[in-house]
C-alpha atoms as a PDB file:
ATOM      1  CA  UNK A   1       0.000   0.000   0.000  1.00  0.00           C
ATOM      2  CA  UNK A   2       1.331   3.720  -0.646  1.00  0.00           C
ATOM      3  CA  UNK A   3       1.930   5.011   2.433  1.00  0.00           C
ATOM      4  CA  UNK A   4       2.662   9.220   2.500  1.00  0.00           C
ATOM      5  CA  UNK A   5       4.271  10.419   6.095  1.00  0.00           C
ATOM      6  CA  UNK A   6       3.688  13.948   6.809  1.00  0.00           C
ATOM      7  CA  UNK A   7       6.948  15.269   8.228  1.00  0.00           C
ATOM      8  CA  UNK A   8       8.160  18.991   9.638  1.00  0.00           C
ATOM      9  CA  UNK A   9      11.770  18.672   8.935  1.00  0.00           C
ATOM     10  CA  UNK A  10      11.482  22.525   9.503  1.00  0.00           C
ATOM     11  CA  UNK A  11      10.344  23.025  13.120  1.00  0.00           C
ATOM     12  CA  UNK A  12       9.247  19.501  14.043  1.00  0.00           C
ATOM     13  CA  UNK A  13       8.040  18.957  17.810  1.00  0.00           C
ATOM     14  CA  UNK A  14       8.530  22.624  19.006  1.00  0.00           C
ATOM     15  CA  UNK A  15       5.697  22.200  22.052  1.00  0.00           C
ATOM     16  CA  UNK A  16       8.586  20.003  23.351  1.00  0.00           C
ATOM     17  CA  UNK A  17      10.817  22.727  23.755  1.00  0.00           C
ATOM     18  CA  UNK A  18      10.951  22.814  27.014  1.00  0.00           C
ATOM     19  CA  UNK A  19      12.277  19.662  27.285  1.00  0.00           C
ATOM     20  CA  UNK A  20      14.352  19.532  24.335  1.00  0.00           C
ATOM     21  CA  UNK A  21      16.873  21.870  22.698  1.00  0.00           C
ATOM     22  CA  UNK A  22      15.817  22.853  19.084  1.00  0.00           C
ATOM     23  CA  UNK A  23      18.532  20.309  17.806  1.00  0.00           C
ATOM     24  CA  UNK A  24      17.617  17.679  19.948  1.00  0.00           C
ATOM     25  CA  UNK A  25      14.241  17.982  18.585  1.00  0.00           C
ATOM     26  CA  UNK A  26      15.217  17.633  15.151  1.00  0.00           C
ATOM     27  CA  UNK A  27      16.872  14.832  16.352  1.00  0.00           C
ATOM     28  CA  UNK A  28      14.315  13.515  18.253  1.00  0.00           C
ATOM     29  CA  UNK A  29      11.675  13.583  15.168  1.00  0.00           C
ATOM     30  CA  UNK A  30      14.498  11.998  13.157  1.00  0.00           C
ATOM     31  CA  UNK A  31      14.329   8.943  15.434  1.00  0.00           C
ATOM     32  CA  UNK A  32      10.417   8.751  15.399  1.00  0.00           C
ATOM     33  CA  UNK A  33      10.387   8.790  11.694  1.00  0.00           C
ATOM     34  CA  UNK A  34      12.721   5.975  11.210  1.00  0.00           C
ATOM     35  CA  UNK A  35      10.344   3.985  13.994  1.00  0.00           C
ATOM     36  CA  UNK A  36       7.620   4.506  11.718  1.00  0.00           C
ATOM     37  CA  UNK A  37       8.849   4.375   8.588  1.00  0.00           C
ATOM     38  CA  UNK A  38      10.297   0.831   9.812  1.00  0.00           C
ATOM     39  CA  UNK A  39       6.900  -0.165  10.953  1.00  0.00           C
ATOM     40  CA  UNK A  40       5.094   0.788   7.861  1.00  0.00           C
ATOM     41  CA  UNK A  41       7.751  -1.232   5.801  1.00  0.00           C
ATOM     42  CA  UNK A  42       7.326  -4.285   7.932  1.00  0.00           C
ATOM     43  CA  UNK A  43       3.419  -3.988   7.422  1.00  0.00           C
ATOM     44  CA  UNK A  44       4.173  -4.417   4.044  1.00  0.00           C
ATOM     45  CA  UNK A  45       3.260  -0.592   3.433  1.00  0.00           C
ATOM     46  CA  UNK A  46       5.350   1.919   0.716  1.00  0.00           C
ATOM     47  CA  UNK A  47       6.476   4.959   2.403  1.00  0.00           C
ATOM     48  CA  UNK A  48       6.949   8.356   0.848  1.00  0.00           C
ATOM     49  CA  UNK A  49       8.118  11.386   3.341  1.00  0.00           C
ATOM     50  CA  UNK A  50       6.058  14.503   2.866  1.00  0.00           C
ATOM     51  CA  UNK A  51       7.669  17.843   4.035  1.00  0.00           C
ATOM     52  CA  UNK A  52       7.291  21.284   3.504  1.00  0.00           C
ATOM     53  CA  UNK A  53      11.438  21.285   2.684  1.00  0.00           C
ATOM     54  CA  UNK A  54      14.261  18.776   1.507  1.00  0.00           C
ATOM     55  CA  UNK A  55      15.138  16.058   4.045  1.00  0.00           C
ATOM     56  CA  UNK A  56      18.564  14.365   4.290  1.00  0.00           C
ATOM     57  CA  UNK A  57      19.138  11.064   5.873  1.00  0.00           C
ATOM     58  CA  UNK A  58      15.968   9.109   5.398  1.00  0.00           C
ATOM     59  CA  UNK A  59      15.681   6.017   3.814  1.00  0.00           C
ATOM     60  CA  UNK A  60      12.645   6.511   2.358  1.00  0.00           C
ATOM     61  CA  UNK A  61      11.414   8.515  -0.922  1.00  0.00           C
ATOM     62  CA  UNK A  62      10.989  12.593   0.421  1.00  0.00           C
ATOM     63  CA  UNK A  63       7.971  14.343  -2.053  1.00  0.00           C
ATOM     64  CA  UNK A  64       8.627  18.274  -1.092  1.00  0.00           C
ATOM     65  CA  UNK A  65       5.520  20.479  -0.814  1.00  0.00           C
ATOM     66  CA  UNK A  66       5.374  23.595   1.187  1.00  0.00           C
ATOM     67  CA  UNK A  67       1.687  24.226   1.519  1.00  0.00           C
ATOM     68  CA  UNK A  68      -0.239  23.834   3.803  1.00  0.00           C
ATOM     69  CA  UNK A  69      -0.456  20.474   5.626  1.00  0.00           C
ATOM     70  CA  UNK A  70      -4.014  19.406   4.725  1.00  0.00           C
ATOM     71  CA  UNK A  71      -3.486  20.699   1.060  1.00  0.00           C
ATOM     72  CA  UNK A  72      -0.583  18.008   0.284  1.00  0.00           C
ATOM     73  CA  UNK A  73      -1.765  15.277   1.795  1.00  0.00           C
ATOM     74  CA  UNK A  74      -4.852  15.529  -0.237  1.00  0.00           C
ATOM     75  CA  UNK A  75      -2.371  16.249  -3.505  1.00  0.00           C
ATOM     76  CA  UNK A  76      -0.367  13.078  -2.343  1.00  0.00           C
ATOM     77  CA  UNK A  77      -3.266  11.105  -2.141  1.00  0.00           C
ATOM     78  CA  UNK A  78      -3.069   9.885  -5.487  1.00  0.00           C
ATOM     79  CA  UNK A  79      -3.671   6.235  -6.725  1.00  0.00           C
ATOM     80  CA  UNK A  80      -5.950   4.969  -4.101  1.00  0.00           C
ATOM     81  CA  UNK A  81      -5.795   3.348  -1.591  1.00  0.00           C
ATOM     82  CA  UNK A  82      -3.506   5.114   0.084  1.00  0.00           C
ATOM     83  CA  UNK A  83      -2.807   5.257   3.232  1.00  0.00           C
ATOM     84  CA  UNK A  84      -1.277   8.751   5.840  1.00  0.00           C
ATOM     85  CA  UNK A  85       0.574   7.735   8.924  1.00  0.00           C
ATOM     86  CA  UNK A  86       1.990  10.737  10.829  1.00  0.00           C
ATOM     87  CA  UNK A  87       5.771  10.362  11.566  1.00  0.00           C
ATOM     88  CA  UNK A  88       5.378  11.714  15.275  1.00  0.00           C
ATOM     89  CA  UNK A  89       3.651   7.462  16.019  1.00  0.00           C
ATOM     90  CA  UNK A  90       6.840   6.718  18.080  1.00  0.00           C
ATOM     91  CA  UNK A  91       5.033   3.593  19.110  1.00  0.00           C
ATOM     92  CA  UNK A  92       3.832   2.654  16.096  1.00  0.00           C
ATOM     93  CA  UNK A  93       4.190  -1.346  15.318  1.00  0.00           C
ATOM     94  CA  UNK A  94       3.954  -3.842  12.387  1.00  0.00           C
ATOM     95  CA  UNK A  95       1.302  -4.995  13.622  1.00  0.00           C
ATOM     96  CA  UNK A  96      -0.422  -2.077  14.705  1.00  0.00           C
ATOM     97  CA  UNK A  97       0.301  -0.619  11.166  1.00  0.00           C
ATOM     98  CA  UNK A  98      -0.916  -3.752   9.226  1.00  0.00           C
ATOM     99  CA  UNK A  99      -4.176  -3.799  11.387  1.00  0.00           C
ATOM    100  CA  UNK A 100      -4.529  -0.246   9.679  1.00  0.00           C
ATOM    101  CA  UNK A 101      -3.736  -1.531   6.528  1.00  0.00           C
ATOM    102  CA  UNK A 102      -6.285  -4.604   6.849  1.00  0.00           C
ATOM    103  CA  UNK A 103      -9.854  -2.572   8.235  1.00  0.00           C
ATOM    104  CA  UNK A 104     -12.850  -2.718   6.271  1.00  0.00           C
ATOM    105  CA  UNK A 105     -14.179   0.667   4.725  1.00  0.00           C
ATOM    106  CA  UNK A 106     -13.553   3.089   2.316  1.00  0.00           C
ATOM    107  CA  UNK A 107     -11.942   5.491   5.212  1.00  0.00           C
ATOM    108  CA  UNK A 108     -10.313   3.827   7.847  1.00  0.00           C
ATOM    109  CA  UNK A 109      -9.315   6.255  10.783  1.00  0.00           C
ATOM    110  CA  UNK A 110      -6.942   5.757  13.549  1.00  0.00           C
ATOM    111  CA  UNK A 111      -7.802   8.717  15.839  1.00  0.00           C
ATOM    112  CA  UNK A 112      -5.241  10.197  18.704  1.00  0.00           C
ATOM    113  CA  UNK A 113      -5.796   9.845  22.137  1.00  0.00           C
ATOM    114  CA  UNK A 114      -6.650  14.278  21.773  1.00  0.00           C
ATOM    115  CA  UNK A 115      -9.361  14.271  19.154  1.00  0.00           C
ATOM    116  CA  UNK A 116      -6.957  14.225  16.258  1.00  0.00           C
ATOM    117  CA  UNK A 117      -6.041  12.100  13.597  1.00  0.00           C
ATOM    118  CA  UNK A 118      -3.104  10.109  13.635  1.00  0.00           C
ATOM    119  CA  UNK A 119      -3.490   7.744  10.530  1.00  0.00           C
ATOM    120  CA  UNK A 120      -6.112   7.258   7.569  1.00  0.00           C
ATOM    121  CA  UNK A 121      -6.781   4.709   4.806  1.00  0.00           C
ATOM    122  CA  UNK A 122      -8.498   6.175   2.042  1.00  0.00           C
ATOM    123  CA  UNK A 123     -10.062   4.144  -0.621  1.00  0.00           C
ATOM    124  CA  UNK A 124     -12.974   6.503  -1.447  1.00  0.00           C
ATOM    125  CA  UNK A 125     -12.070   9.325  -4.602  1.00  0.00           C
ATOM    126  CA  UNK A 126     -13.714  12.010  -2.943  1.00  0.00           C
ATOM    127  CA  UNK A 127     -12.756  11.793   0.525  1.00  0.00           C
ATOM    128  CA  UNK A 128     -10.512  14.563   1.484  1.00  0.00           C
ATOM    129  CA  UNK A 129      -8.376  15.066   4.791  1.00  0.00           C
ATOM    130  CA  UNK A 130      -8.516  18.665   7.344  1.00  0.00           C
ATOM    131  CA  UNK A 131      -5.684  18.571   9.539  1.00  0.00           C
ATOM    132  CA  UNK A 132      -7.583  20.770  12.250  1.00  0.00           C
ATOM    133  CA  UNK A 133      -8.599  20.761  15.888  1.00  0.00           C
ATOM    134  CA  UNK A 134     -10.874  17.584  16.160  1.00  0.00           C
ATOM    135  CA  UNK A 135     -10.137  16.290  13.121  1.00  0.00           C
ATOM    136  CA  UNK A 136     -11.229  12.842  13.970  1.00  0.00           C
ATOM    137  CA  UNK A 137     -14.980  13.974  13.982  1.00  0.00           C
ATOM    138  CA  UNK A 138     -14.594  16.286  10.954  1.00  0.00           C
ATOM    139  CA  UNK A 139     -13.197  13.363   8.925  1.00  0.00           C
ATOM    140  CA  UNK A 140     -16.081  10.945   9.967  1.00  0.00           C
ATOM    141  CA  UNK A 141     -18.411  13.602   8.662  1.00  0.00           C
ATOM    142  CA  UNK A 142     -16.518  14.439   5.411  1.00  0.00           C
ATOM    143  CA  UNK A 143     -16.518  10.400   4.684  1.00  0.00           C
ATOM    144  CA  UNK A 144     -20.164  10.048   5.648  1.00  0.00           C
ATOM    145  CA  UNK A 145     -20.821  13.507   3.490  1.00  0.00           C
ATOM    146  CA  UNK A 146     -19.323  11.427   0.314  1.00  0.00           C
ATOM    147  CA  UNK A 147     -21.043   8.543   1.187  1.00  0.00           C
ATOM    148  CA  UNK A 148     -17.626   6.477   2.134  1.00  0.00           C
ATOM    149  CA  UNK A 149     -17.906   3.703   4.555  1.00  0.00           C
ATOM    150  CA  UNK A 150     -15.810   4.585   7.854  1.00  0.00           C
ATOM    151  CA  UNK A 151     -14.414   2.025  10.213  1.00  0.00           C
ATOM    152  CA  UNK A 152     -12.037   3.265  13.115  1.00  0.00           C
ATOM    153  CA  UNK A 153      -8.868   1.632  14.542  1.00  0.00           C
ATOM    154  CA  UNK A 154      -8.735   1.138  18.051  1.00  0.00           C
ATOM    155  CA  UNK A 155      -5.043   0.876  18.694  1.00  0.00           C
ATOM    156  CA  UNK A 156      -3.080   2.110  21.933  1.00  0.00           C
ATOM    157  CA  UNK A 157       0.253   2.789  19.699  1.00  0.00           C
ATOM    158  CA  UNK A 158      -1.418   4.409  17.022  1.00  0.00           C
ATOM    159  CA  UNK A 159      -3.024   6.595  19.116  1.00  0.00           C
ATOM    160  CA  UNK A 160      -0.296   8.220  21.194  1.00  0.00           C
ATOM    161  CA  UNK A 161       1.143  10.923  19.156  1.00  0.00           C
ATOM    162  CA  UNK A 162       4.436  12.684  20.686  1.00  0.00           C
ATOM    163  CA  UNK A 163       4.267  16.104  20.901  1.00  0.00           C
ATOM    164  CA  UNK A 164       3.701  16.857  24.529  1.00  0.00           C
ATOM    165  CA  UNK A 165       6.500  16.921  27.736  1.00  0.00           C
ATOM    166  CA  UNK A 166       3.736  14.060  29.398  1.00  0.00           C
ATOM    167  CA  UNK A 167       4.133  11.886  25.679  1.00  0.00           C
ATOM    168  CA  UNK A 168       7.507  11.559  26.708  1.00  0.00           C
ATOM    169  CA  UNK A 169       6.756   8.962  29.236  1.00  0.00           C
ATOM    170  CA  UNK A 170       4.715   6.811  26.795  1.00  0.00           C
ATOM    171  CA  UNK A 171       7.763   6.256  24.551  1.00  0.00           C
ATOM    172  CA  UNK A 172      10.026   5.663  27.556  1.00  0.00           C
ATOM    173  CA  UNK A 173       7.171   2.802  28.958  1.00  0.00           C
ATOM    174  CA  UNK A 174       6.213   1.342  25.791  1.00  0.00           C
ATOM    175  CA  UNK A 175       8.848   2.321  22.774  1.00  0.00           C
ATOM    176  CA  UNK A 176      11.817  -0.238  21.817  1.00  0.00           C
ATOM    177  CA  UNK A 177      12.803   1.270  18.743  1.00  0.00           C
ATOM    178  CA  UNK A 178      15.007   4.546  17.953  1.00  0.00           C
ATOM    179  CA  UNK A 179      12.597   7.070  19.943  1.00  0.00           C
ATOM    180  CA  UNK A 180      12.988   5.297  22.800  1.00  0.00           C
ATOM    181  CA  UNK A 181      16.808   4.512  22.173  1.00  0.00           C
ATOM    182  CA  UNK A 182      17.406   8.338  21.164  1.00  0.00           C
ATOM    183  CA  UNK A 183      15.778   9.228  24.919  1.00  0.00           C
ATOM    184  CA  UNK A 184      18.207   7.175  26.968  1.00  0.00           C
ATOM    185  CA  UNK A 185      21.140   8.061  24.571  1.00  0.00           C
ATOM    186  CA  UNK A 186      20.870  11.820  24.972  1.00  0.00           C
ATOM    187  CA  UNK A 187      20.893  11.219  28.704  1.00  0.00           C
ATOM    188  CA  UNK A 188      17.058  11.198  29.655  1.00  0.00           C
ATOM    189  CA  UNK A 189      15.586   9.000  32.074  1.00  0.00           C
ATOM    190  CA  UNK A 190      12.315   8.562  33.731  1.00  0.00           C
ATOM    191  CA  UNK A 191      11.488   9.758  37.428  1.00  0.00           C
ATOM    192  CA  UNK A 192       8.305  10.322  39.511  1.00  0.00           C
ATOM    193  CA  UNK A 193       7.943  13.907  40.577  1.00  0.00           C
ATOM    194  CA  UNK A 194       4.809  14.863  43.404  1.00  0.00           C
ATOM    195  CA  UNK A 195       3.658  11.451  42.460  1.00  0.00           C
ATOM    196  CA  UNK A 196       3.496  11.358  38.838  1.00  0.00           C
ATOM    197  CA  UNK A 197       6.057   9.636  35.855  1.00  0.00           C
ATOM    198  CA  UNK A 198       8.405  12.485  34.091  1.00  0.00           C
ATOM    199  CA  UNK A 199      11.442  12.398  31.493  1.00  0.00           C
ATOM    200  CA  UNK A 200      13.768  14.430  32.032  1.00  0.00           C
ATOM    201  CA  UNK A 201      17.555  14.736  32.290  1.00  0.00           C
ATOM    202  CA  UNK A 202      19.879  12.336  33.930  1.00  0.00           C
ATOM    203  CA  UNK A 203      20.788  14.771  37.281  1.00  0.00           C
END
């Protein structure tokens, strides 16, 4: 299945600044998009990186397109199906990515544990994506609106999406792959502070 992975190779992660230095971020992302362009190739998926700018390093195909992020996916779209798996899925597995790839419906959606959308299967002509607020809802209703079958995903590592200081801790419970390596190898490690988990620097 064509897979497209919507990457900022620009700016990527910045609501973890506080935890991470701009250049660890970049090399933070870096990490999560090998982990899930690993997992979409082991689900038998064909990845193509989409980013607003050049990217060097990745092992995958990079299409460049600057506008906006719900006007290239839907240019990218293409030969259907085709499938959109965001590159921040740090926990993102074969099998989670295969289950994806093997729902019934014309739109498959795997929605993020905040409203959003983390990952789609279109197989409908007309269905278009919005990358905006509650997108899960809106992209029921734009499916329904074209008369597409939807079925939804339930899947725990599809659903976390890392972009928060708290996501942090998901990767360090649950991730095995580069995420989770790049975490320990920059010096990070996970403590309980006034009760609750936290990643943050070795002391």
């Amino acid at each position: 299945m064509r897979v497209v992975v919507p990457f900022d190779a620009a700016n990527p992660n910045s609501r973890l600044s506080s935890v991470l230095s701009a250049d660890q971020r970049r090399g933070f992302a870096a990490a999560m998009l090998a982990d899930v362009l690993s997992a979409v190739r082991d689900a038998g998926g064909e990845p193509t990186v989409l980013a607003a700018a050049p990217v060097d390093g990745v092992d995958a195909p990079v299409a460049v397109d600057d506008r906006p992020l719900s006007v290239a996916v839907n240019a990218a779209l293409g030969d259907l199906p085709t499938a959109v798996v965001m590159a921040d899925l740090a926990l993102a597995t074969p099998a989670a990515v295969g289950g994806l790839f093997d729902a019934d419906g014309d739109v498959v959606l795997a929605p993020g544990l905040a409203g959003g959308t983390n990952a789609v299967v279109a197989r409908h002509s007309e269905f278009r994506v919005d990358y905006h607020g509650a997108s899960f809802r809106d992209h029921v209703a734009a499916a329904e609106s074209v008369g597409a079958s939807v079925a939804t995903v339930d899947s725990f590592r599809l659903a976390v999406d890392v972009d928060e200081p708290s996501d942090l801790v998901d990767v360090f419970v649950h991730g095995d792959g580069a995420a989770a390596d790049w975490l320990r190898d920059a010096g990070f490690e996970l403590a309980v502070r006034d009760g609750d988990p936290v990643v943050e620097p070795n002391a």
